[in-house]
PDB file of N, CA and C in Angstrom:
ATOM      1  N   UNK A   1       3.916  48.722 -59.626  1.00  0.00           N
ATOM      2  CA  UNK A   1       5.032  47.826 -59.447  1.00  0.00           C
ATOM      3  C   UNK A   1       6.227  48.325 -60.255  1.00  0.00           C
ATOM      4  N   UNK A   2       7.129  48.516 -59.658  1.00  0.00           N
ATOM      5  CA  UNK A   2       8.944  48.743 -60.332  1.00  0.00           C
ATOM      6  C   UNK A   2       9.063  47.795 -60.395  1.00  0.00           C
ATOM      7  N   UNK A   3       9.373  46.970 -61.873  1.00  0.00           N
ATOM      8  CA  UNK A   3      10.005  45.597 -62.223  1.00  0.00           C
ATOM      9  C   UNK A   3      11.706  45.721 -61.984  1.00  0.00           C
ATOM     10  N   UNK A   4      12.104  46.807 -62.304  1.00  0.00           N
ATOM     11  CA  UNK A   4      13.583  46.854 -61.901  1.00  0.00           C
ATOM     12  C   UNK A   4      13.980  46.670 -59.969  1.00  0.00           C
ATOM     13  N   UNK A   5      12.839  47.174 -59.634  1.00  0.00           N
ATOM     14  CA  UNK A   5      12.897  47.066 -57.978  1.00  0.00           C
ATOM     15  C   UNK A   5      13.117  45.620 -57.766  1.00  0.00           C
ATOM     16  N   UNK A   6      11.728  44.728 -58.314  1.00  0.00           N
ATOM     17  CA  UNK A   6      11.664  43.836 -58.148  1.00  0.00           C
ATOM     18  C   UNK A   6      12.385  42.244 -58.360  1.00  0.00           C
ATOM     19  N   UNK A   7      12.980  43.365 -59.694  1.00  0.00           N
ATOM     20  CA  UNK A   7      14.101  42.072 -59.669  1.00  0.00           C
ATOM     21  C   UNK A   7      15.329  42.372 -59.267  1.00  0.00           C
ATOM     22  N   UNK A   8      15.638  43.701 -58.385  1.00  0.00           N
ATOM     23  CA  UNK A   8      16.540  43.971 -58.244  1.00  0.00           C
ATOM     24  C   UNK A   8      17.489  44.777 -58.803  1.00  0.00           C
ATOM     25  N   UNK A   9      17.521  45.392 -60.150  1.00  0.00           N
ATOM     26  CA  UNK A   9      18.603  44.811 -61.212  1.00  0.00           C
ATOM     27  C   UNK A   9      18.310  46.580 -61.246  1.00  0.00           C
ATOM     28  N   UNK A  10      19.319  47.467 -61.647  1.00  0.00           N
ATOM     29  CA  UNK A  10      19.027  48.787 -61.915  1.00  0.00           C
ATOM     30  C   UNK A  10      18.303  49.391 -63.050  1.00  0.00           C
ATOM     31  N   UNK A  11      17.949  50.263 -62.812  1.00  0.00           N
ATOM     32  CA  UNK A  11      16.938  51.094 -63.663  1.00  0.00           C
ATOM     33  C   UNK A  11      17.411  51.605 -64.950  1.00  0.00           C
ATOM     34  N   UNK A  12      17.718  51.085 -65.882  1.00  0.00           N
ATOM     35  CA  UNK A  12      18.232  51.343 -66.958  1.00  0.00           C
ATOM     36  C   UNK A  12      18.179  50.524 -68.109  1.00  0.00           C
ATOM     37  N   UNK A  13      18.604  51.247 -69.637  1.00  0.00           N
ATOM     38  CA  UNK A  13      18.073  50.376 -70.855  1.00  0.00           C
ATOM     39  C   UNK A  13      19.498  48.803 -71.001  1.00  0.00           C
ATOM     40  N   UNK A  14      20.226  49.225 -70.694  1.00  0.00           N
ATOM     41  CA  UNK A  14      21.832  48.358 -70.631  1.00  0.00           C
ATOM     42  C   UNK A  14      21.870  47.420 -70.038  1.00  0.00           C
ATOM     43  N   UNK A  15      20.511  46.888 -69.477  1.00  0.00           N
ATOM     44  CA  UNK A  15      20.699  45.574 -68.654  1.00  0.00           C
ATOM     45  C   UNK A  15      21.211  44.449 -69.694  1.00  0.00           C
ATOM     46  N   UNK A  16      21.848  43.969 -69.061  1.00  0.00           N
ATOM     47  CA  UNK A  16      22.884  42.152 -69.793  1.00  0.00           C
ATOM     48  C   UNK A  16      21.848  41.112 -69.416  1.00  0.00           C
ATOM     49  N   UNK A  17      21.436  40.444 -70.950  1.00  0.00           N
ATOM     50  CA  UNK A  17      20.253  40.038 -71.133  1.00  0.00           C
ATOM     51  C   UNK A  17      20.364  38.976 -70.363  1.00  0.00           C
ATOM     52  N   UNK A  18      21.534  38.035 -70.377  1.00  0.00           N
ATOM     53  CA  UNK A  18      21.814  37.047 -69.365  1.00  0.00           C
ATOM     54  C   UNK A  18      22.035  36.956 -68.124  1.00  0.00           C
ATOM     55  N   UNK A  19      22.439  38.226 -67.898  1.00  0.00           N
ATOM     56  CA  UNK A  19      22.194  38.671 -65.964  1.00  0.00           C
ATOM     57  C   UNK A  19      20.774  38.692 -65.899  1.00  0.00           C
ATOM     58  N   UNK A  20      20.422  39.303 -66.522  1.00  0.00           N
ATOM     59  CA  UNK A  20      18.925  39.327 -66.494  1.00  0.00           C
ATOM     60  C   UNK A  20      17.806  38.252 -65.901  1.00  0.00           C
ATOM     61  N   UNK A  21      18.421  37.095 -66.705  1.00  0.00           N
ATOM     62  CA  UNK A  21      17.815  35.985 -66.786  1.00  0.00           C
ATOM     63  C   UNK A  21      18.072  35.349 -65.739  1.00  0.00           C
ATOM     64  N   UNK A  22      19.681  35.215 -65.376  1.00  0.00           N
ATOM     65  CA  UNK A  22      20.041  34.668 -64.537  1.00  0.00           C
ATOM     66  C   UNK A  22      19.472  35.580 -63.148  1.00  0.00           C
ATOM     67  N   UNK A  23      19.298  36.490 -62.979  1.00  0.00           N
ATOM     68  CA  UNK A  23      18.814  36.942 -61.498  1.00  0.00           C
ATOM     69  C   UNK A  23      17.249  36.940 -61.516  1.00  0.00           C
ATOM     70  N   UNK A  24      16.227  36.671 -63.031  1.00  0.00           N
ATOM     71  CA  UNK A  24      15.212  36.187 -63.024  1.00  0.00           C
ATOM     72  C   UNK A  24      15.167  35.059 -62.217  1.00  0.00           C
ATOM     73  N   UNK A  25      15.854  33.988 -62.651  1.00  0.00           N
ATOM     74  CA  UNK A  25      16.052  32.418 -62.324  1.00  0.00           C
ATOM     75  C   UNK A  25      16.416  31.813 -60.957  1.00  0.00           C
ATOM     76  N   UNK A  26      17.098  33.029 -60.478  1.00  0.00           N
ATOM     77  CA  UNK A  26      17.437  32.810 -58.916  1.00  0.00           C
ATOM     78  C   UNK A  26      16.147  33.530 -58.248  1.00  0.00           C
ATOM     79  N   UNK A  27      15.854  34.277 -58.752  1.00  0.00           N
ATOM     80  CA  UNK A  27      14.371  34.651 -57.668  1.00  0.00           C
ATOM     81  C   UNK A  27      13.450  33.838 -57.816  1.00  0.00           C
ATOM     82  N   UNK A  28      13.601  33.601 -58.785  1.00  0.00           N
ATOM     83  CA  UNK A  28      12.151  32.332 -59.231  1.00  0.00           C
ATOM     84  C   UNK A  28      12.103  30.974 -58.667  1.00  0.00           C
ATOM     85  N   UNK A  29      13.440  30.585 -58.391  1.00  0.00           N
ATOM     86  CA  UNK A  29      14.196  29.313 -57.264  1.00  0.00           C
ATOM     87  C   UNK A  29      13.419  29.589 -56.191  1.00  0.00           C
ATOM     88  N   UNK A  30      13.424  30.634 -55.741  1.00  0.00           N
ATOM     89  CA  UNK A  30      13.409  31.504 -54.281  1.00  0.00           C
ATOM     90  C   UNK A  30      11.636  31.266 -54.247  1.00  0.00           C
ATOM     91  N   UNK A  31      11.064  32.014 -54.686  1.00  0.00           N
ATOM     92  CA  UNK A  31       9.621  31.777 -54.703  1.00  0.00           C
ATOM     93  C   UNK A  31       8.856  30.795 -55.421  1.00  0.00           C
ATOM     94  N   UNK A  32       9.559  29.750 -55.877  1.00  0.00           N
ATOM     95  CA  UNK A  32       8.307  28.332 -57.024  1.00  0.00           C
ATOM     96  C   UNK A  32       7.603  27.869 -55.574  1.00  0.00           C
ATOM     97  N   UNK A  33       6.674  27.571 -55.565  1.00  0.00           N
ATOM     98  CA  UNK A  33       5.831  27.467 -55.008  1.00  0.00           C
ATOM     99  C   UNK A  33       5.689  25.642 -54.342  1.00  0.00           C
ATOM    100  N   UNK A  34       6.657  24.931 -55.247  1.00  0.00           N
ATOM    101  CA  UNK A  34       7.022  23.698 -54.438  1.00  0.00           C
ATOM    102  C   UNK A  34       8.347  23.756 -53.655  1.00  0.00           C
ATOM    103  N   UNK A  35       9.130  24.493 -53.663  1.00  0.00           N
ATOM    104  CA  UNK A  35       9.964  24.914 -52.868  1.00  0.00           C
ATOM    105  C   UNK A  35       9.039  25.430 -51.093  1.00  0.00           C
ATOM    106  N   UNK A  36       7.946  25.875 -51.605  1.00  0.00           N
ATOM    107  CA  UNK A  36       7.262  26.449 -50.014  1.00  0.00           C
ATOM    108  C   UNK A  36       6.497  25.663 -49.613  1.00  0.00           C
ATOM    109  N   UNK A  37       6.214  24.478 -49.875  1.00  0.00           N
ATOM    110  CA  UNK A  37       4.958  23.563 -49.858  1.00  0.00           C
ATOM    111  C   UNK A  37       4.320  23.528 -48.170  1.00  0.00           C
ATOM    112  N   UNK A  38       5.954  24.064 -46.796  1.00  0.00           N
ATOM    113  CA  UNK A  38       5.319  23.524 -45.615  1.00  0.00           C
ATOM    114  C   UNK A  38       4.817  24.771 -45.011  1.00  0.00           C
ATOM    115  N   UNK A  39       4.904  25.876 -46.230  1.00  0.00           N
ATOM    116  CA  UNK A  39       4.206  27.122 -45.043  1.00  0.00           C
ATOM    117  C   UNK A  39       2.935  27.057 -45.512  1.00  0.00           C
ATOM    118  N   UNK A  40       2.118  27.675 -44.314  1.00  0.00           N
ATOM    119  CA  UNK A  40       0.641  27.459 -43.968  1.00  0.00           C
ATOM    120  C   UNK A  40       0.434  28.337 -45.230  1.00  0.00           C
ATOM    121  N   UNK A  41      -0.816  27.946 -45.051  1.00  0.00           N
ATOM    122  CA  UNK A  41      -1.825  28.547 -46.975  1.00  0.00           C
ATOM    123  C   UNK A  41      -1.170  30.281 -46.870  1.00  0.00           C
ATOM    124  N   UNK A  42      -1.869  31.097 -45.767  1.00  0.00           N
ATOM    125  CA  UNK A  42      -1.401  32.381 -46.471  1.00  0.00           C
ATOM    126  C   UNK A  42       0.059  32.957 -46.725  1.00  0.00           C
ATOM    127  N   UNK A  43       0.970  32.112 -46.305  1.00  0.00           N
ATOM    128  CA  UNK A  43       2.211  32.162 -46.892  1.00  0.00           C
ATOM    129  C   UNK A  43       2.416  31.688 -48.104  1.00  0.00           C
ATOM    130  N   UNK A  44       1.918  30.691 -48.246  1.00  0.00           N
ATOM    131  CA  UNK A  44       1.984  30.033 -50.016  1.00  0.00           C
ATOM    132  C   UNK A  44       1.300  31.146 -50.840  1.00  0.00           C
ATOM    133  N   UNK A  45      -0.045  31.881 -50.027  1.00  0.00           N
ATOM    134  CA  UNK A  45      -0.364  32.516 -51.033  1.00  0.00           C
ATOM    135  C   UNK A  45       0.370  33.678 -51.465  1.00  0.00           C
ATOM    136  N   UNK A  46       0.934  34.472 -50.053  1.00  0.00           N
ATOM    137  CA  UNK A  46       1.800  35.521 -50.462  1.00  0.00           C
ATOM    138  C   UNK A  46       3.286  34.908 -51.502  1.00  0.00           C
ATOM    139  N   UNK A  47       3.714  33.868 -51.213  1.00  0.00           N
ATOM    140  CA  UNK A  47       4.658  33.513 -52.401  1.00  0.00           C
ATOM    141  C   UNK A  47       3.828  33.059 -53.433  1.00  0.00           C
ATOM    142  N   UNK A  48       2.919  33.019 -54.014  1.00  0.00           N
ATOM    143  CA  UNK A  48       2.335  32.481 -55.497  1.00  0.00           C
ATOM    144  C   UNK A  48       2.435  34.518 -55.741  1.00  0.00           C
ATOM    145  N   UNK A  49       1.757  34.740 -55.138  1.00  0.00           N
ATOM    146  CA  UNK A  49       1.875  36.082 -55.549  1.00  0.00           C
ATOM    147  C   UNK A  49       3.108  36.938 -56.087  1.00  0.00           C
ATOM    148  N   UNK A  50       3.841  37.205 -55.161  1.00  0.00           N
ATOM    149  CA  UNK A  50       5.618  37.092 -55.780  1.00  0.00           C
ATOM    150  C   UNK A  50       6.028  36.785 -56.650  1.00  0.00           C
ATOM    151  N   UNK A  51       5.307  35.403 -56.834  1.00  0.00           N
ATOM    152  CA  UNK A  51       6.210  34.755 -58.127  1.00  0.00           C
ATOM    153  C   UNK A  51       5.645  35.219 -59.297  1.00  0.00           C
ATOM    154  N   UNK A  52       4.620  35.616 -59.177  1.00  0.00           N
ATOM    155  CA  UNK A  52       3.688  36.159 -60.145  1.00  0.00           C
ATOM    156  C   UNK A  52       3.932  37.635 -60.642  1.00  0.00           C
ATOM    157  N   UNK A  53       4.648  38.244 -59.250  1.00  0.00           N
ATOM    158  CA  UNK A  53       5.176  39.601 -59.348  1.00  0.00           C
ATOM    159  C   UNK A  53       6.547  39.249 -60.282  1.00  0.00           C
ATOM    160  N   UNK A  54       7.375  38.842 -59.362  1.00  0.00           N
ATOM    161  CA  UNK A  54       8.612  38.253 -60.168  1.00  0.00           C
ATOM    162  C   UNK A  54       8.465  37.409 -61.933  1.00  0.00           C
ATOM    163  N   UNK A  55       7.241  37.098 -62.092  1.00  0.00           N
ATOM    164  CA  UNK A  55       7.184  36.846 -63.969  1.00  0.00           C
ATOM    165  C   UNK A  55       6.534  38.181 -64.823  1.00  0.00           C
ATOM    166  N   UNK A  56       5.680  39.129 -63.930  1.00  0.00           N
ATOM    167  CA  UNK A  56       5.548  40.045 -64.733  1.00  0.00           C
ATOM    168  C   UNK A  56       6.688  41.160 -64.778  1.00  0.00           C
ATOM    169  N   UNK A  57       7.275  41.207 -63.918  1.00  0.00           N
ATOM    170  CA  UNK A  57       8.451  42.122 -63.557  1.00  0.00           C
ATOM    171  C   UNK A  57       9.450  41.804 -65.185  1.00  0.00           C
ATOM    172  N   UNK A  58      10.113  40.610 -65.116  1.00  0.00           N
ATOM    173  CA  UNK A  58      11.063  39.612 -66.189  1.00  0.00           C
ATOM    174  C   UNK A  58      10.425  39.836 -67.556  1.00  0.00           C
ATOM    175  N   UNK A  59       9.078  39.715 -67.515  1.00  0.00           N
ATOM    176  CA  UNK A  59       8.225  40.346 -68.856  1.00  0.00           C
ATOM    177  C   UNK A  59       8.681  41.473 -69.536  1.00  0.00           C
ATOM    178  N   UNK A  60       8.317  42.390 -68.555  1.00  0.00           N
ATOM    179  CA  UNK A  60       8.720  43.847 -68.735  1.00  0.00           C
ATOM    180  C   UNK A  60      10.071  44.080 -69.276  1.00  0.00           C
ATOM    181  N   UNK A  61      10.999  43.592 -68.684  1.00  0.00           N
ATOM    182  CA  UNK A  61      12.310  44.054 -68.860  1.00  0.00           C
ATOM    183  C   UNK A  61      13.154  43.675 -69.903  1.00  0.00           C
ATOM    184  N   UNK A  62      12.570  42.465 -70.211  1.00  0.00           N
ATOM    185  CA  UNK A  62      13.502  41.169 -70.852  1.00  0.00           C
ATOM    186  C   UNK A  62      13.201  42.231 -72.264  1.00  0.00           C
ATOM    187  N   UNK A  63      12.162  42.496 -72.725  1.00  0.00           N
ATOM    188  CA  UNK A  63      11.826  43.438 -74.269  1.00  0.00           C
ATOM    189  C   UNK A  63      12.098  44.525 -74.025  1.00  0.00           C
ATOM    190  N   UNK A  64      13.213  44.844 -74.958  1.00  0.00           N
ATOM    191  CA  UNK A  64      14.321  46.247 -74.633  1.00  0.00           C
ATOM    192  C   UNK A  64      12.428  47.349 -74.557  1.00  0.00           C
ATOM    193  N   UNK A  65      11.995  47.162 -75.784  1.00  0.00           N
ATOM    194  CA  UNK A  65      11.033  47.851 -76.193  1.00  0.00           C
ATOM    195  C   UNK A  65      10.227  47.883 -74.759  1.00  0.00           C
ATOM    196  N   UNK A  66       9.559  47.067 -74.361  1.00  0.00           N
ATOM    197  CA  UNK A  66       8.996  47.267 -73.398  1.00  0.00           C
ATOM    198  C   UNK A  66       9.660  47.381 -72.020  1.00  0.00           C
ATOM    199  N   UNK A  67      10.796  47.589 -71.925  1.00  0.00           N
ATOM    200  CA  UNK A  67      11.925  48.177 -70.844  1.00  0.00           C
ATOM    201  C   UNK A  67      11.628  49.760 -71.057  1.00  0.00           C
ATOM    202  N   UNK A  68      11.952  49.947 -72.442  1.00  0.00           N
ATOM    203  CA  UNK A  68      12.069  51.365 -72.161  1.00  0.00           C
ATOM    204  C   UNK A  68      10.475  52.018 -71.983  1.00  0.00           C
ATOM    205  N   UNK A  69       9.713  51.576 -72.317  1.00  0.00           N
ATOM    206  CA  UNK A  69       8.298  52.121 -71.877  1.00  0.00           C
ATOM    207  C   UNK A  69       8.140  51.951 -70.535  1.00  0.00           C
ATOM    208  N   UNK A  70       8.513  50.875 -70.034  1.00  0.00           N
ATOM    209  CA  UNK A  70       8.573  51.097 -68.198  1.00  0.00           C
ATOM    210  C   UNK A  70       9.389  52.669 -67.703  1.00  0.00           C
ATOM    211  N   UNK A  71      10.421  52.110 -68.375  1.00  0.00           N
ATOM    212  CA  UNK A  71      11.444  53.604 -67.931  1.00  0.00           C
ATOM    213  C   UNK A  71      10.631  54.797 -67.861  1.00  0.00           C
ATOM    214  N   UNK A  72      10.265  54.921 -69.374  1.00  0.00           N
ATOM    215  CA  UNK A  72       9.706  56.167 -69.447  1.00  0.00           C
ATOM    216  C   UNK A  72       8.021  56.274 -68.324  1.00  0.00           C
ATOM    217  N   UNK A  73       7.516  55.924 -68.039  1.00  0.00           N
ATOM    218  CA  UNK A  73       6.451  55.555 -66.839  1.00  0.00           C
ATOM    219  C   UNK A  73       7.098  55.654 -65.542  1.00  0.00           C
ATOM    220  N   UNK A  74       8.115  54.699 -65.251  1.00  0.00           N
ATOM    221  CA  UNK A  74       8.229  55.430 -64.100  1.00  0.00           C
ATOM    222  C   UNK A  74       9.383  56.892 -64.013  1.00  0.00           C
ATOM    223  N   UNK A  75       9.857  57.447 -64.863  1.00  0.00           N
ATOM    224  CA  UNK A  75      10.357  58.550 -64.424  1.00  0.00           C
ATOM    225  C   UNK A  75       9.494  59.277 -64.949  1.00  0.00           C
ATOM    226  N   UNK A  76       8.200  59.443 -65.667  1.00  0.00           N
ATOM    227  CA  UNK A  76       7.358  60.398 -65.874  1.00  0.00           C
ATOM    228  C   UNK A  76       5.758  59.548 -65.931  1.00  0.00           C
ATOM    229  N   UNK A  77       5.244  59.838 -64.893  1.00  0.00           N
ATOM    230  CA  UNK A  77       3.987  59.208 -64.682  1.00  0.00           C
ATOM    231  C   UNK A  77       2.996  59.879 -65.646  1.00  0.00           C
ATOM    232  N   UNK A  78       2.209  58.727 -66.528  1.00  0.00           N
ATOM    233  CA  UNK A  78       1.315  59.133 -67.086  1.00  0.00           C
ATOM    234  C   UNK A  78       1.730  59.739 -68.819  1.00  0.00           C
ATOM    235  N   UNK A  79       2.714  59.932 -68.475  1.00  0.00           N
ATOM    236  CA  UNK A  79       3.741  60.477 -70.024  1.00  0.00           C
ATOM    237  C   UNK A  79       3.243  59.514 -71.148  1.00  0.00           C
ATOM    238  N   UNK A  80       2.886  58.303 -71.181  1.00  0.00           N
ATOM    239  CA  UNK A  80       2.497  57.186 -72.574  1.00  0.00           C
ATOM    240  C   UNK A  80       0.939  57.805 -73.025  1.00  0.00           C
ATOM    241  N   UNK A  81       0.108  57.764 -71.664  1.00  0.00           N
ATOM    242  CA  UNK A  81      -1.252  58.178 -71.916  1.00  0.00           C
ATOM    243  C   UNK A  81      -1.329  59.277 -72.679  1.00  0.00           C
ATOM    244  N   UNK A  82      -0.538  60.429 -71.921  1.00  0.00           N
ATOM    245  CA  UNK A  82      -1.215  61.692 -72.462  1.00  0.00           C
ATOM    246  C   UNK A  82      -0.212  62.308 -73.753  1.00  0.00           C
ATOM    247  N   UNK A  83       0.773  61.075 -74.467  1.00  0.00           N
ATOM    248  CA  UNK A  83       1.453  61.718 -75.982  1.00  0.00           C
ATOM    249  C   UNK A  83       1.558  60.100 -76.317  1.00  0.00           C
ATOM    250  N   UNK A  84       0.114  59.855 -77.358  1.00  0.00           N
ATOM    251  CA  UNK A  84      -0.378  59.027 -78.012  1.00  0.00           C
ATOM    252  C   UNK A  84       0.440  58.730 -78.951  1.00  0.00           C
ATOM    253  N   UNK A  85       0.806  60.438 -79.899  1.00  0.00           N
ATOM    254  CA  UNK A  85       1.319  60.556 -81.086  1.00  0.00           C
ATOM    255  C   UNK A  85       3.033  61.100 -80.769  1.00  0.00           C
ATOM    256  N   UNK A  86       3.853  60.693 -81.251  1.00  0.00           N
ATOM    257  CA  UNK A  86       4.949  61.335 -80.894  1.00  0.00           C
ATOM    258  C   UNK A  86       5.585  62.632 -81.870  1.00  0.00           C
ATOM    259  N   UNK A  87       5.601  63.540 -81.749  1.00  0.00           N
ATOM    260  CA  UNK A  87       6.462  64.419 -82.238  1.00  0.00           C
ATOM    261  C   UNK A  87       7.323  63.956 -83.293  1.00  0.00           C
ATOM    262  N   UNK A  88       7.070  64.222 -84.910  1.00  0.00           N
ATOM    263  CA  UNK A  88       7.933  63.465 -86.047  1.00  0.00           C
ATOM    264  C   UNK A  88       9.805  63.662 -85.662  1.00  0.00           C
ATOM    265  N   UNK A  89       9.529  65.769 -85.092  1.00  0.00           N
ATOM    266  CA  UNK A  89      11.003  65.830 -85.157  1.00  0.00           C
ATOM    267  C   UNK A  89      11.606  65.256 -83.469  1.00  0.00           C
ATOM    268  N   UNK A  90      11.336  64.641 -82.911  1.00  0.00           N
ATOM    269  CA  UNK A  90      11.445  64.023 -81.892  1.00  0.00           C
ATOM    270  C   UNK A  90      11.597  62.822 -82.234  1.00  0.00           C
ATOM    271  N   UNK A  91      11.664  61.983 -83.555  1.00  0.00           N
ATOM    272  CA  UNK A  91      11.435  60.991 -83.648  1.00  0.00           C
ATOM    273  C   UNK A  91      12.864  60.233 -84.375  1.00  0.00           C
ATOM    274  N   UNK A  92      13.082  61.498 -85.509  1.00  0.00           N
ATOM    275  CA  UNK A  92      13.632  62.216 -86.371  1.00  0.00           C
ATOM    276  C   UNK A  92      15.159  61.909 -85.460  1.00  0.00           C
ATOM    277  N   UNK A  93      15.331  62.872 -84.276  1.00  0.00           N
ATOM    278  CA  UNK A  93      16.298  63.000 -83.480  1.00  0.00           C
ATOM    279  C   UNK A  93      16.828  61.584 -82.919  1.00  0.00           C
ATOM    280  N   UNK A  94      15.175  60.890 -82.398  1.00  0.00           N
ATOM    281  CA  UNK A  94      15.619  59.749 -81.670  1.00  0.00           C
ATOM    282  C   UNK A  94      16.332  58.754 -82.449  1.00  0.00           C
ATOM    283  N   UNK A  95      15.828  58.457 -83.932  1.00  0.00           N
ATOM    284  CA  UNK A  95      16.888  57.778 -84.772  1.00  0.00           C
ATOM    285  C   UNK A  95      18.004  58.211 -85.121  1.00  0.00           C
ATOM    286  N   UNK A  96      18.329  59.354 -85.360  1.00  0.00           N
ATOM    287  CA  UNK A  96      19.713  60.022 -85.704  1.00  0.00           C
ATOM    288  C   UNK A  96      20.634  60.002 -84.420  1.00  0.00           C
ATOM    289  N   UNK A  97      20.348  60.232 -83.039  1.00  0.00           N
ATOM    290  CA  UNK A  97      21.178  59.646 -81.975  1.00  0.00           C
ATOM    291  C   UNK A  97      21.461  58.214 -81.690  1.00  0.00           C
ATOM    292  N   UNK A  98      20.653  57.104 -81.745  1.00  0.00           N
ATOM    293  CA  UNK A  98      20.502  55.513 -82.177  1.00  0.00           C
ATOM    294  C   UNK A  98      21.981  55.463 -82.974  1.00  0.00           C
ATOM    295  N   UNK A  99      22.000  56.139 -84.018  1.00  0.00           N
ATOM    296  CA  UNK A  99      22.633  55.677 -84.974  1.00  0.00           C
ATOM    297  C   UNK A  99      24.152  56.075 -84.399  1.00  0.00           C
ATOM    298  N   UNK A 100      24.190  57.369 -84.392  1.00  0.00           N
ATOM    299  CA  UNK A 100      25.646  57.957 -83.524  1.00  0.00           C
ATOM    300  C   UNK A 100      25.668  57.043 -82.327  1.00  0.00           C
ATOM    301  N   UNK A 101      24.764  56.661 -81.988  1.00  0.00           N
ATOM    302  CA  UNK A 101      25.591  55.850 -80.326  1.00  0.00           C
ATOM    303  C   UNK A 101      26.093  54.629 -81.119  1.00  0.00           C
ATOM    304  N   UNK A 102      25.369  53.871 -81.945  1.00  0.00           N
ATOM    305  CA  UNK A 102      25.652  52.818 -82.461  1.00  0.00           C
ATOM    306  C   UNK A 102      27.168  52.724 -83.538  1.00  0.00           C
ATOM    307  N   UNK A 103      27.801  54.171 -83.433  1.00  0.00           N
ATOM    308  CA  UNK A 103      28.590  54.219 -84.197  1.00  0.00           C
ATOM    309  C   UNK A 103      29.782  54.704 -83.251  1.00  0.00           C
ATOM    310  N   UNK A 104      29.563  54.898 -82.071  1.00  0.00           N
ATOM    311  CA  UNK A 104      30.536  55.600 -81.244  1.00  0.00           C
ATOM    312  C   UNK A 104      31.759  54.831 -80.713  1.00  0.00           C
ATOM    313  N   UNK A 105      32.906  55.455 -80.760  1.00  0.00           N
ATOM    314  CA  UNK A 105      34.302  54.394 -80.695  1.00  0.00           C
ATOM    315  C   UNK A 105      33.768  54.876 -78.636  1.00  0.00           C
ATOM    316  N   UNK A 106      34.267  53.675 -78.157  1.00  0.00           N
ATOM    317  CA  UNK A 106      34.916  53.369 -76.749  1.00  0.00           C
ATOM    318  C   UNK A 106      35.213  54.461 -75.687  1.00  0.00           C
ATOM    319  N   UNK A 107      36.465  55.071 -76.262  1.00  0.00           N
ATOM    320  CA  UNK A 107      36.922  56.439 -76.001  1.00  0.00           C
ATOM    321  C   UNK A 107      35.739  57.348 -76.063  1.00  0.00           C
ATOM    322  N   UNK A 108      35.161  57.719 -76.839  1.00  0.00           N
ATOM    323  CA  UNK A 108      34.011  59.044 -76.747  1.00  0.00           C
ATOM    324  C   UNK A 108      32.562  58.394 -76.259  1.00  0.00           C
ATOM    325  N   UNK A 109      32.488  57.592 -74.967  1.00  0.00           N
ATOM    326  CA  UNK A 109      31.320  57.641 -74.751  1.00  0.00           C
ATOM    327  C   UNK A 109      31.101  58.374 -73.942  1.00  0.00           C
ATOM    328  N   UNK A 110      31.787  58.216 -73.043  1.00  0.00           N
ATOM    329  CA  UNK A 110      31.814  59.720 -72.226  1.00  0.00           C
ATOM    330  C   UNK A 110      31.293  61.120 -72.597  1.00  0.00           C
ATOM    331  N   UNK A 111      31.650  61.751 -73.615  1.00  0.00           N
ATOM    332  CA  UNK A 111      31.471  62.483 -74.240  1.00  0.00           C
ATOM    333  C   UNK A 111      29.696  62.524 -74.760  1.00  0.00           C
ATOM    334  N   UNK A 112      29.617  61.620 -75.284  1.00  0.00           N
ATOM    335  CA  UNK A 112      27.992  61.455 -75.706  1.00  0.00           C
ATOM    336  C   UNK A 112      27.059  61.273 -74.931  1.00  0.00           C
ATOM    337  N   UNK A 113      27.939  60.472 -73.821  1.00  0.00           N
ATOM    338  CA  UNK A 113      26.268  60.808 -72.696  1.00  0.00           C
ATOM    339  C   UNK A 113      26.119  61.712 -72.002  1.00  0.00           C
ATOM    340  N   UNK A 114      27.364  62.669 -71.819  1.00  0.00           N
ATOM    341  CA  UNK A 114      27.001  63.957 -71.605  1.00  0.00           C
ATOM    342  C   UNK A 114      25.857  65.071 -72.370  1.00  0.00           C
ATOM    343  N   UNK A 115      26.347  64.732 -74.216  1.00  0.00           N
ATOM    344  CA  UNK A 115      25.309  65.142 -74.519  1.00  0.00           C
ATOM    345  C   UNK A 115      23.913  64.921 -74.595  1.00  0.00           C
ATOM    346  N   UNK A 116      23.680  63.722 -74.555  1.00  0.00           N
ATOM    347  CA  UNK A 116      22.667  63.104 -74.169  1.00  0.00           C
ATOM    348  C   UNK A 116      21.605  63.100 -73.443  1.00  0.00           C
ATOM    349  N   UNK A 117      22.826  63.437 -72.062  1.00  0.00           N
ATOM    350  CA  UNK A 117      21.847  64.045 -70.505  1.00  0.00           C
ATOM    351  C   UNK A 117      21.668  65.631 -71.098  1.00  0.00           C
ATOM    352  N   UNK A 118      22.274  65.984 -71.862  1.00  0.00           N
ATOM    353  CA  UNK A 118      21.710  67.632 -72.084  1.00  0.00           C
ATOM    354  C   UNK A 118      20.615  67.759 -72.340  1.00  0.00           C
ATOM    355  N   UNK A 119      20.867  66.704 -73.655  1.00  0.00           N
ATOM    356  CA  UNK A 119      19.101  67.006 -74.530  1.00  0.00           C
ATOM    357  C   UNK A 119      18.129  66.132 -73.691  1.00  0.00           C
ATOM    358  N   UNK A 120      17.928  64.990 -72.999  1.00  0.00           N
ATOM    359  CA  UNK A 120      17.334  64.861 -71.742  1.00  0.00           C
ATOM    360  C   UNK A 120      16.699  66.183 -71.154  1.00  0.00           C
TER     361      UNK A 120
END
């Protein structure tokens, strides 16, 4: 399952926590299950299901932390399993860029996610 598919919302760490929610909240309108009460059982069941898709999807995403472990899964399958341990100077890097993005004026972002996609 792509939780970003599923809720729609693009594939990336920058999602707006309140769009978020809010396009959680409208799908969830869409599939509650007393909203469907007059379709025959295996329609109710395929919407209980949905909705069920649609709360684990919102799970996923809503925790930056567990956003970006989706990310990294679906653009590299299997990548969590098989590097348990992460690389110190990989780690090293990943905080020292954190910090420069977190420090970057307006004007030069451009600039940084270029470098960014390099070391990518």
């Amino acid at each position: 399952m792509n939780p970003f598919v599923v809720l729609g919302v693009p594939p990336t760490m920058d999602l707006n926590a309140d769009e978020l929610e809010r396009r959680y909240l409208e799908l969830s309108r869409q599939t509650h299950p007393d909203r469907n009460r007059s379709e025959s059982q295996q329609q109710q069941i395929a919407v209980l299901a949905r909705s069920a898709k649609l709360n684990d999807a919102y799970r996923q995403l809503r925790d930056p932390w567990s956003r970006a472990k989706t990310l990294l899964s679906l653009r590299r399958p299997g990548i969590l399993e098989s590097t348990k341990q992460l690389c110190p100077i990989f780690l090293t890097e990943a905080m020292e860029l954190s910090e420069e993005i977190a420090e970057t004026a307006a004007t030069d972002v451009a600039d940084l996610a270029a470098r960014v996609d390099a070391r990518v």
